[in-house]
Structures are given as structure tokens and as C-alpha cells.
PDB file of N, CA and C in Angstrom:
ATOM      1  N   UNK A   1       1.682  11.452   5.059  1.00  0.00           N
ATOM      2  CA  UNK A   1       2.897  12.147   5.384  1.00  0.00           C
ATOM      3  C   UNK A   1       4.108  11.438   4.773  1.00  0.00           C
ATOM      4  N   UNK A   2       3.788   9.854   4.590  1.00  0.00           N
ATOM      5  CA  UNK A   2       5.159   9.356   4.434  1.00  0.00           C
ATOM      6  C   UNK A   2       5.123   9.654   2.981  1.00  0.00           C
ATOM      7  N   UNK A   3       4.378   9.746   2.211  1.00  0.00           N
ATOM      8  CA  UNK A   3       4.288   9.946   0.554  1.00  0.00           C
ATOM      9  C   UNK A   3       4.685  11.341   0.418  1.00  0.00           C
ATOM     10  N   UNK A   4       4.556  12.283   1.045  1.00  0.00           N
ATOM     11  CA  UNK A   4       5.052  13.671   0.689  1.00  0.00           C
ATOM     12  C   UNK A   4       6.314  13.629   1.436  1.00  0.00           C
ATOM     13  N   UNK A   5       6.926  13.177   2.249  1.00  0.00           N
ATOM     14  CA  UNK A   5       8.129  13.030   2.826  1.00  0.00           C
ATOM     15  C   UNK A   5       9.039  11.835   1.543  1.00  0.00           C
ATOM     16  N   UNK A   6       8.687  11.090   0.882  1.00  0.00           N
ATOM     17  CA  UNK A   6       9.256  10.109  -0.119  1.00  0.00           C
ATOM     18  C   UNK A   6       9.777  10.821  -1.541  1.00  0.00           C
ATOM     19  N   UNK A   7       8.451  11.799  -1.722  1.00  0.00           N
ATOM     20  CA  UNK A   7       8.674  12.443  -2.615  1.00  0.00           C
ATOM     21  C   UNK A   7       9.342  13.548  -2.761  1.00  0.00           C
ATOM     22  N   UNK A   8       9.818  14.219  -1.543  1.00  0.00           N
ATOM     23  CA  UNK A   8      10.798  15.480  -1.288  1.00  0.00           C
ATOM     24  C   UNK A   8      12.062  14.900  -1.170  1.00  0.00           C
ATOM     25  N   UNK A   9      12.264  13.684  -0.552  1.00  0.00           N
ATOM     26  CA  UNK A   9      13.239  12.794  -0.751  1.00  0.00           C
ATOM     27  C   UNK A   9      14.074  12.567  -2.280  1.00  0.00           C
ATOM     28  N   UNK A  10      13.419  11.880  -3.135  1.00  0.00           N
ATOM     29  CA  UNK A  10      13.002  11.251  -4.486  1.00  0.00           C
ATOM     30  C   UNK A  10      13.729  12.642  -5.123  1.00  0.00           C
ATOM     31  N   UNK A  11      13.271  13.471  -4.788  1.00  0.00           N
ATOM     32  CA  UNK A  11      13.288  14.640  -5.645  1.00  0.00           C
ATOM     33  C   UNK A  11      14.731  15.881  -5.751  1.00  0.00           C
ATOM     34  N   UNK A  12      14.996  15.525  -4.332  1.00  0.00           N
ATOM     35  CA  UNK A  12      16.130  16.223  -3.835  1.00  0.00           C
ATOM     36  C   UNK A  12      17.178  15.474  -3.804  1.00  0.00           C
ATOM     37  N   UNK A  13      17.389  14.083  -3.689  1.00  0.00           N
ATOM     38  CA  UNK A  13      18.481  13.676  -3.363  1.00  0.00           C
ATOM     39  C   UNK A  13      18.546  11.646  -4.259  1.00  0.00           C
ATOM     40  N   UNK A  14      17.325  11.331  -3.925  1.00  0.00           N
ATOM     41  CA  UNK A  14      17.647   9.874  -4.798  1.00  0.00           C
ATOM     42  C   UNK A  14      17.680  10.012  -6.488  1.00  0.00           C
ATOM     43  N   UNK A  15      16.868  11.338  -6.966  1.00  0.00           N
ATOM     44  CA  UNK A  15      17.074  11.389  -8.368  1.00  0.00           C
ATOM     45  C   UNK A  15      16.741  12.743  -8.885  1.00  0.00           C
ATOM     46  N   UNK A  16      17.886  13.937  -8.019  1.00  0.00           N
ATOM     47  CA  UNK A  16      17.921  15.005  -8.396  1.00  0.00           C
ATOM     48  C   UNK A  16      18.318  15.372 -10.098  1.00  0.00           C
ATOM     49  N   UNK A  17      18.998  14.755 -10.820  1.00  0.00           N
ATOM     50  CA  UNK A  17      18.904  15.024 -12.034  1.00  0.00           C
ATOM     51  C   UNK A  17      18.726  13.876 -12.995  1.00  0.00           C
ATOM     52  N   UNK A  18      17.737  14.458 -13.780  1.00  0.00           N
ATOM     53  CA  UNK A  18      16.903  15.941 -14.466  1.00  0.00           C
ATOM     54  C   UNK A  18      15.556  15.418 -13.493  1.00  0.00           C
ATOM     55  N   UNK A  19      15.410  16.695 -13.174  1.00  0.00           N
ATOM     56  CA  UNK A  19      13.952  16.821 -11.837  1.00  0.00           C
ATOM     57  C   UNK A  19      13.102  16.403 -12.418  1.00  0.00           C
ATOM     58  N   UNK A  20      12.516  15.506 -11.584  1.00  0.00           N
ATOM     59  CA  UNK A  20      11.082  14.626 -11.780  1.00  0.00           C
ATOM     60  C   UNK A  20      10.127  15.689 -12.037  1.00  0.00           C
ATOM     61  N   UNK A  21       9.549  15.329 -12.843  1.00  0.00           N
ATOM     62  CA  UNK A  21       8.284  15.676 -13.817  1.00  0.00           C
ATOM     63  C   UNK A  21       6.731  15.271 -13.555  1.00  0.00           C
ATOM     64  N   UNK A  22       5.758  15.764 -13.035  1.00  0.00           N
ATOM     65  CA  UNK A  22       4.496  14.715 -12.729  1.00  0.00           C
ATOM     66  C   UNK A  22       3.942  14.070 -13.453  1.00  0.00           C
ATOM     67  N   UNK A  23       4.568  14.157 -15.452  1.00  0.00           N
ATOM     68  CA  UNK A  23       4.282  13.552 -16.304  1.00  0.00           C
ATOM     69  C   UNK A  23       5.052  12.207 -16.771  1.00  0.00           C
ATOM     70  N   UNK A  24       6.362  12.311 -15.882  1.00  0.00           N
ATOM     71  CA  UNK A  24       6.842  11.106 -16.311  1.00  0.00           C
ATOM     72  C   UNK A  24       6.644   9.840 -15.951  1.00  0.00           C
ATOM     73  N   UNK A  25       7.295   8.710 -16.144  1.00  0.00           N
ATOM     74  CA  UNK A  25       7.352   7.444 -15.982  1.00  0.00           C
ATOM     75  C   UNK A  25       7.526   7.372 -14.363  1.00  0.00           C
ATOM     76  N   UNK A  26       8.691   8.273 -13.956  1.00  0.00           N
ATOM     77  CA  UNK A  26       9.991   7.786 -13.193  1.00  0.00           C
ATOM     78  C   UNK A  26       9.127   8.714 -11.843  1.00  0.00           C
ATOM     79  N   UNK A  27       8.483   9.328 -12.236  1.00  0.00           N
ATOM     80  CA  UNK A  27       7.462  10.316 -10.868  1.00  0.00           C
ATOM     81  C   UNK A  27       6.434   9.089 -10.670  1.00  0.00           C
ATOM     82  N   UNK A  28       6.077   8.239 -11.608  1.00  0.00           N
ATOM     83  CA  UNK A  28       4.818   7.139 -11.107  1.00  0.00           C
ATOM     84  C   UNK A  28       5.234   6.505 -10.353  1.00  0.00           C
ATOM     85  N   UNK A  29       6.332   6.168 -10.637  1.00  0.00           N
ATOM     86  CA  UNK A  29       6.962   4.820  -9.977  1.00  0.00           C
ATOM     87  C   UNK A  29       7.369   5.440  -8.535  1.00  0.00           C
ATOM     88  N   UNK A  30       7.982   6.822  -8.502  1.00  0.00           N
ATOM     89  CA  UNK A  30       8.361   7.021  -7.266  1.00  0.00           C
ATOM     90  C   UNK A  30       7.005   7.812  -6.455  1.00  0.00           C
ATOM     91  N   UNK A  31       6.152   7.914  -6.806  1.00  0.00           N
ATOM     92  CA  UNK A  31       4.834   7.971  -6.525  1.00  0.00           C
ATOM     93  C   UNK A  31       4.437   6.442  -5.406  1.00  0.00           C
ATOM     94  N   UNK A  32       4.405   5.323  -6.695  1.00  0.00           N
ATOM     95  CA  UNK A  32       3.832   4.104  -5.931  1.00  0.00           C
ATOM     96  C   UNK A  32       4.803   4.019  -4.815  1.00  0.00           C
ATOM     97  N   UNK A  33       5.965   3.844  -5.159  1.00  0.00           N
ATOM     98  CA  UNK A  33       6.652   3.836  -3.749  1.00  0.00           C
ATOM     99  C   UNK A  33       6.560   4.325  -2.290  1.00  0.00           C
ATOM    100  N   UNK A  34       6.198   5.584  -2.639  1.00  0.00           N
ATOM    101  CA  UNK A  34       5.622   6.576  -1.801  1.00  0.00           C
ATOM    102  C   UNK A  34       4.475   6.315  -0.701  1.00  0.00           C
ATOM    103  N   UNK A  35       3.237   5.656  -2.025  1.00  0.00           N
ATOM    104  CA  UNK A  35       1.795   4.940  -1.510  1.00  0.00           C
ATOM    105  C   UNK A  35       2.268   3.924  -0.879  1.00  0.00           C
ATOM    106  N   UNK A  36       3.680   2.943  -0.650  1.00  0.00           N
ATOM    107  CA  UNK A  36       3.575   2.167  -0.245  1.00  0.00           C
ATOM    108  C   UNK A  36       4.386   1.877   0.738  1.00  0.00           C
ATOM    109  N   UNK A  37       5.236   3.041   0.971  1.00  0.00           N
ATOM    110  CA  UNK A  37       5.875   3.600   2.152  1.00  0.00           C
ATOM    111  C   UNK A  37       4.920   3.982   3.381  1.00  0.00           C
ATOM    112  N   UNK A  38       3.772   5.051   3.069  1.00  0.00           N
ATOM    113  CA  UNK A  38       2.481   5.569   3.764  1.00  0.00           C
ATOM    114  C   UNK A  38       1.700   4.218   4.404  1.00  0.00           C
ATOM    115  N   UNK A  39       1.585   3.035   3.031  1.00  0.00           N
ATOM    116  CA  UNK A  39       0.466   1.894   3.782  1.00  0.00           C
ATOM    117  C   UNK A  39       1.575   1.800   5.276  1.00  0.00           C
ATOM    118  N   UNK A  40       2.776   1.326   4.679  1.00  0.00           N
ATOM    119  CA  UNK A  40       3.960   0.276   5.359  1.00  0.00           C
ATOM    120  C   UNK A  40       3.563   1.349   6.862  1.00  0.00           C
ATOM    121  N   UNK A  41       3.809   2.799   7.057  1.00  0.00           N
ATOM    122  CA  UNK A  41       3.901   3.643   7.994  1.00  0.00           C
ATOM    123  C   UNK A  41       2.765   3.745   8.656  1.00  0.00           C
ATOM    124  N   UNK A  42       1.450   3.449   8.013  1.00  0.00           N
ATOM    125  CA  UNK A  42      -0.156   3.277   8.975  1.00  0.00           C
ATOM    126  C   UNK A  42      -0.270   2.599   9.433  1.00  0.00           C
ATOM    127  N   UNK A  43       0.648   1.396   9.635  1.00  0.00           N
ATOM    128  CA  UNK A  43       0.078   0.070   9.847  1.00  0.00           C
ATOM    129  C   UNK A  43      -0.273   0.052  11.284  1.00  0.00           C
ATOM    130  N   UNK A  44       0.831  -0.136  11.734  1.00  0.00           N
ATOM    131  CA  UNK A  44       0.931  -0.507  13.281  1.00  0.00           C
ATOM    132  C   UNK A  44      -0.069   0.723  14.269  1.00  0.00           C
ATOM    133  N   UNK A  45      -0.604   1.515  13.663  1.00  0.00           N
ATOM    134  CA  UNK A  45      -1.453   2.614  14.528  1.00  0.00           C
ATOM    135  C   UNK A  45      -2.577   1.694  13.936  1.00  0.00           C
ATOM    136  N   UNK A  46      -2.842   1.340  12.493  1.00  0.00           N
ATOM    137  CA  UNK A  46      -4.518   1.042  12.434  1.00  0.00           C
ATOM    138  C   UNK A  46      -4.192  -0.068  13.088  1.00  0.00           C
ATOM    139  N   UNK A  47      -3.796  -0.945  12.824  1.00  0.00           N
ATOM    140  CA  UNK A  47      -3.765  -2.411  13.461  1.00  0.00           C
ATOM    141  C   UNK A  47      -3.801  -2.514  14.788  1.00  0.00           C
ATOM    142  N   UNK A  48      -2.968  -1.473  15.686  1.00  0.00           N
ATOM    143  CA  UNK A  48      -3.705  -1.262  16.978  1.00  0.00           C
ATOM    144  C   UNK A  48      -4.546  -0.685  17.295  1.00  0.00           C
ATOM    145  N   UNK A  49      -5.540   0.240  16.412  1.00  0.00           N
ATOM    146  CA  UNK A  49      -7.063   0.636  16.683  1.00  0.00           C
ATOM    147  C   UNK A  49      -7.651  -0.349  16.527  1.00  0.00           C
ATOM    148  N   UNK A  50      -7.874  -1.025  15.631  1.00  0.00           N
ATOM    149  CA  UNK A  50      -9.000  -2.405  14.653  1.00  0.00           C
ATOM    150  C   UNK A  50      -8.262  -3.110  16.016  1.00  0.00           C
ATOM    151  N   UNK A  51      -7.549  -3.434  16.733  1.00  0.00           N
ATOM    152  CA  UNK A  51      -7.302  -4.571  17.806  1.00  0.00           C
ATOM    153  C   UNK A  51      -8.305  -4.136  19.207  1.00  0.00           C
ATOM    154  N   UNK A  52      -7.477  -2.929  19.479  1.00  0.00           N
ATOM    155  CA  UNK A  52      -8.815  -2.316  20.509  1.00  0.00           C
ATOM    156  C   UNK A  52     -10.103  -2.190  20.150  1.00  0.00           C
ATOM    157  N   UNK A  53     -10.776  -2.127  19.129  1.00  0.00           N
ATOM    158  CA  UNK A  53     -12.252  -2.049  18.748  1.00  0.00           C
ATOM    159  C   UNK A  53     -12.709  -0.964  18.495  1.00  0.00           C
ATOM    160  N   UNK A  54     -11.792  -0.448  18.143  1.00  0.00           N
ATOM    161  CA  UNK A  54     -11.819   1.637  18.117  1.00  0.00           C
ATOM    162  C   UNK A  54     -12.427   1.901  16.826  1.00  0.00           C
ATOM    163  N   UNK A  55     -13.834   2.518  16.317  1.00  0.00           N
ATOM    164  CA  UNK A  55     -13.935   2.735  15.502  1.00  0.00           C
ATOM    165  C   UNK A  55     -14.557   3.808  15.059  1.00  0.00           C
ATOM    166  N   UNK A  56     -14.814   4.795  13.806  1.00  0.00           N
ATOM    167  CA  UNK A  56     -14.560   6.129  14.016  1.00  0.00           C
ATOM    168  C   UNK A  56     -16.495   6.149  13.686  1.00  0.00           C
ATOM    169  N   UNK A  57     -17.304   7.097  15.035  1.00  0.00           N
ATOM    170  CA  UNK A  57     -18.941   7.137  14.528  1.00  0.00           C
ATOM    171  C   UNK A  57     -19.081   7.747  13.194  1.00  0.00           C
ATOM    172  N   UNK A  58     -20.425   7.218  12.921  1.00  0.00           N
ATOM    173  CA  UNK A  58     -20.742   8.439  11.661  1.00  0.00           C
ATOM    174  C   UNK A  58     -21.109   9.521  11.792  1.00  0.00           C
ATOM    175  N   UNK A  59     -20.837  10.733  11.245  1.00  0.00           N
ATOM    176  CA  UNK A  59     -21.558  11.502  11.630  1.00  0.00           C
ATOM    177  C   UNK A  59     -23.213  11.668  11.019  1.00  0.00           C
ATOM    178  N   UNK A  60     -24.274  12.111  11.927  1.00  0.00           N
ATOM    179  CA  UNK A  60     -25.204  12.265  11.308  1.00  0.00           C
ATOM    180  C   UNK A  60     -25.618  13.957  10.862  1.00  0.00           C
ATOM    181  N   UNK A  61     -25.809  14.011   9.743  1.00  0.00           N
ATOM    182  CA  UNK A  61     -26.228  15.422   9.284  1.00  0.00           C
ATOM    183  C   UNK A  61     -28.037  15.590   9.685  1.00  0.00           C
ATOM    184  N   UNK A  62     -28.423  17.086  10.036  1.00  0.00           N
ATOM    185  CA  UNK A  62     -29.144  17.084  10.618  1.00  0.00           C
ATOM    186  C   UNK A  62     -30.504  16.983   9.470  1.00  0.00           C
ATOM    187  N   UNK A  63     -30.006  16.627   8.061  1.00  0.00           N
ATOM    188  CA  UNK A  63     -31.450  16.761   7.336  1.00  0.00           C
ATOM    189  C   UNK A  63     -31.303  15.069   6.988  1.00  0.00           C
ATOM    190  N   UNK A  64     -31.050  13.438   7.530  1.00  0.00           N
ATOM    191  CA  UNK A  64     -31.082  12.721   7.729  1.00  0.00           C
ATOM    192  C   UNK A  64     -31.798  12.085   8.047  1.00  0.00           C
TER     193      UNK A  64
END
């Protein structure tokens, strides 16, 4: 969420002109930013699952 919220951001208002391109330089970079806005924003939920011991089963498919 935080990477599609960075990038509507990015796009509309930190570097509305000339509109980012998914081919350019300047979309990668505000891309990684994005990925690293999202880690920065998961944290504190995974880090308090992995603390409680919460972890997600596998599922088993029935030809297994």
C-alpha cells in the first residue's frame, strides 16, 4: 500500500512535470523509494507477529 500510495504521491505532486514514465530513470528511483517506504511501513506489524510466534500454516493441497 505504501508503494502505490508513494507513487501517486511522486506523480502528482513531488515531480508532476514532465510525468513519470515507467521507462525512465527517475520512475526507478521513485519506485525504490516506494519499496522502501512499504519495508519501513511492515515493520512494526511483522516484528510484532515474529515476537508473538504467529506464523502463517501451510496450506495442504489435497493431491499431496
Amino acid at each position: 500500500m505504501a508503494l502505490f500510495a508513494w507513487l501517486t504521491l511522486a506523480h502528482r505532486v513531488v515531480l508532476p512535470e514532465p510525468p513519470l514514465r515507467p521507462d525512465s530513470a527517475t520512475f526507478g528511483f521513485a519506485d525504490q523509494l516506494g519499496l522502501i517506504a512499504g519495508f519501513i511501513a511492515a515493520w512494526p506489524t511483522a516484528s510484532w507477529q515474529l515476537g508473538r510466534g504467529l506464523t502463517i500454516e501451510q496450506r495442504r493441497l489435497p493431491y499431496d
